[in-house]
Protein backbone atom coordinates (compact mmCIF):
# COMPACT_ATOMS: atom_id res chain seq x y z
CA UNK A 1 0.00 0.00 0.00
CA UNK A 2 2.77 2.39 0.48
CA UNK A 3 4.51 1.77 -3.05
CA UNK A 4 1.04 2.72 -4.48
CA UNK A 5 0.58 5.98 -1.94
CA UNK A 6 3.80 7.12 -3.32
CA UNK A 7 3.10 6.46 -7.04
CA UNK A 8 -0.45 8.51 -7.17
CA UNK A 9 -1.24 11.76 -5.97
CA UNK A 10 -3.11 12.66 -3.42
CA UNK A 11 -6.17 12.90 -4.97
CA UNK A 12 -5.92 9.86 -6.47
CA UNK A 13 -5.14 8.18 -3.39
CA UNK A 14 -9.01 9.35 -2.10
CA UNK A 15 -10.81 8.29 -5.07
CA UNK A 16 -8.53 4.88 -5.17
CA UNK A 17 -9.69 4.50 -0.96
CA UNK A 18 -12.88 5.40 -2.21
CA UNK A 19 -13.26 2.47 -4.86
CA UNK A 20 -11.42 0.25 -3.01
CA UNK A 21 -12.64 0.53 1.05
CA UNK A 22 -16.04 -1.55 0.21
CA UNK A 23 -14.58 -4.35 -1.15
CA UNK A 24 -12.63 -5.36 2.17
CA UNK A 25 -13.68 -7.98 3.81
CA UNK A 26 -14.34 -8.84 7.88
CA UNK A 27 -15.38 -6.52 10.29
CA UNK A 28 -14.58 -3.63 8.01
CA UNK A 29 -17.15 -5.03 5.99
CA UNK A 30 -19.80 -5.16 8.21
CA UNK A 31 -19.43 -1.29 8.86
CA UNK A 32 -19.74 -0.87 5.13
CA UNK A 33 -23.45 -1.86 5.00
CA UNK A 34 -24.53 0.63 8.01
CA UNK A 35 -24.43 3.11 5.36
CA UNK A 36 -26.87 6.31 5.24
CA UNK A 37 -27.08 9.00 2.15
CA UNK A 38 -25.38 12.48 2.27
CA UNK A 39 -26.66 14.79 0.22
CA UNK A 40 -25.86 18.82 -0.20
CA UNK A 41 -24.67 21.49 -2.21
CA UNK A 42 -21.46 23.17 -2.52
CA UNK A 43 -21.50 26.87 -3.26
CA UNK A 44 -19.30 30.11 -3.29
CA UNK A 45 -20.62 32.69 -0.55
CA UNK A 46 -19.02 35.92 0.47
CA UNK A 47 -17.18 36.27 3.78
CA UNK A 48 -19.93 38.95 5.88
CA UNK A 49 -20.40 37.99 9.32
CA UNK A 50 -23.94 36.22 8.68
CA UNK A 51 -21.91 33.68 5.45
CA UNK A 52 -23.70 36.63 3.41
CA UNK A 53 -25.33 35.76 -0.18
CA UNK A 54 -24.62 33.06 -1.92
CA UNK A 55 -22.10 33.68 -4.56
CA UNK A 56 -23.13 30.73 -7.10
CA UNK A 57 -23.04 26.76 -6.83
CA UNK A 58 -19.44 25.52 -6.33
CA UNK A 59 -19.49 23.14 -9.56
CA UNK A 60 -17.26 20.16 -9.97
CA UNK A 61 -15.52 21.20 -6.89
CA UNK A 62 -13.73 18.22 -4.79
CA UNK A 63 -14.02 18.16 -1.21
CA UNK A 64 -11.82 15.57 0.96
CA UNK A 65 -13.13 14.58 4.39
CA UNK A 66 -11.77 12.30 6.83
CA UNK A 67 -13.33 9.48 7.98
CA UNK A 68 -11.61 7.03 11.21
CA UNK A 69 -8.44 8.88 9.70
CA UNK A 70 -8.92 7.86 6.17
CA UNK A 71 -9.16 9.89 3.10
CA UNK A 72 -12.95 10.20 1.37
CA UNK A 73 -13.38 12.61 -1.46
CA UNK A 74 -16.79 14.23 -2.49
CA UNK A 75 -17.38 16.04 -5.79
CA UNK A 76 -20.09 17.95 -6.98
CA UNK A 77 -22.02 18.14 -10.38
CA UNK A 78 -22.13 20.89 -12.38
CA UNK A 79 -25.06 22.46 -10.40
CA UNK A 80 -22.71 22.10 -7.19
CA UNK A 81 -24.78 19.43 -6.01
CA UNK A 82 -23.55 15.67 -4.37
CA UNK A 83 -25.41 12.39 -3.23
CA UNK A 84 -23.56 9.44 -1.96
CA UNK A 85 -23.87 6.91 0.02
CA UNK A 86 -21.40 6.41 3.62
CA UNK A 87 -20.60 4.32 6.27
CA UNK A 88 -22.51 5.29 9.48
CA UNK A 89 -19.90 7.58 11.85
CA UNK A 90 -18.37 11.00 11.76
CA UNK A 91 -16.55 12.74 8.92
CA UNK A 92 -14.61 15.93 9.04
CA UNK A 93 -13.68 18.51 5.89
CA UNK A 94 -10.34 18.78 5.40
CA UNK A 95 -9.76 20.43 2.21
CA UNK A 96 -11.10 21.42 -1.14
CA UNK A 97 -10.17 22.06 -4.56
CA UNK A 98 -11.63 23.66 -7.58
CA UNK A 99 -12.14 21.88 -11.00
CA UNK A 100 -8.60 22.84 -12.16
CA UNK A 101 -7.36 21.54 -9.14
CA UNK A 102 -6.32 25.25 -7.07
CA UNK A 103 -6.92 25.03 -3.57
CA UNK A 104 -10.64 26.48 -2.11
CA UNK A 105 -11.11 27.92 1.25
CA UNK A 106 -13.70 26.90 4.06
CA UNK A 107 -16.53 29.76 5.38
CA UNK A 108 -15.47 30.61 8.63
CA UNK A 109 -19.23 29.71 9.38
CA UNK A 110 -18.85 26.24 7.47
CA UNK A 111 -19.41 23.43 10.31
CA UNK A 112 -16.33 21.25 9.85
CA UNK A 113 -17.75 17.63 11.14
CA UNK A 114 -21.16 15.98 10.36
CA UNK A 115 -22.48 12.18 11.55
CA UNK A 116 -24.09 10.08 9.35
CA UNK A 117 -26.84 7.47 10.33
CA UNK A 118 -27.61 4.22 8.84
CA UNK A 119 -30.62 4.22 6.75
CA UNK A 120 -30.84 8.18 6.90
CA UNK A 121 -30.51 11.00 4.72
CA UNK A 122 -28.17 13.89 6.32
CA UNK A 123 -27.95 17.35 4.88
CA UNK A 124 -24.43 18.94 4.76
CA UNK A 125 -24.04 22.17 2.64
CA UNK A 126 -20.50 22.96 1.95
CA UNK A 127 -19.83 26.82 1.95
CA UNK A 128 -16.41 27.92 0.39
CA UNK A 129 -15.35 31.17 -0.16
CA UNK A 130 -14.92 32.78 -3.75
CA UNK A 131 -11.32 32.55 -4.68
């Protein structure tokens, strides 16, 4: 696993964890079919005190959370919007990038953790600043 960590790039990496995490097998496994359904948007919104207006849907922007210190990247469509479905437990943002892969910044009103529930839909709007 380390030869292939230092032969992709990071990015990579998440969407190769991503792919690859279900398939394991054992207890890992188990935790795999607790899964609930994240859904949101991603949009630009000015800094102001109150997160302000929104500044237009964040499309095909790639988010990378953290999940029982693994790498899980989200992207949105070209309306900004994401569905997918994740283990139950609690995932934190950790960093975004736009479609030509420059780095995005985080509100400073953007909640950085959310819990997802098996068999649930949770609601997580991701609010970036306009770069």
């Amino acid at each position: 696993m380390f030869m292939l960590y230092r032969a992709i790039n990071k990015s990579s990496l998440c969407l190769a964890l991503l792919l690859l995490l279900p398939s394991h097998g054992g207890t890992s496994e188990r935790s795999w079919q607790k899964k609930g359904t994240l859904v949101g948007t991603m949009s630009f919104v000015s800094g102001s005190p109150k997160t302000g207006p929104s500044l237009g849907d964040a499309a095909n922007v790639t988010v990378e959370l953290e999940y029982k210190g693994l790498p899980v990247c989200l992207a949105s469509n070209e309306q900004g919007d994401y569905v997918v479905s994740l283990p139950k437990g609690t995932y934190c943002l950790k960093s975004a990038r736009s479609a030509d892969n420059k780095p995005l910044r985080f509100s400073p009103h953007q909640s950085k953790c959310f819990k997802i529930e098996p068999s649930k839909d949770t609601r997580f709007d991701v609010m970036l600043l306009k770069p």
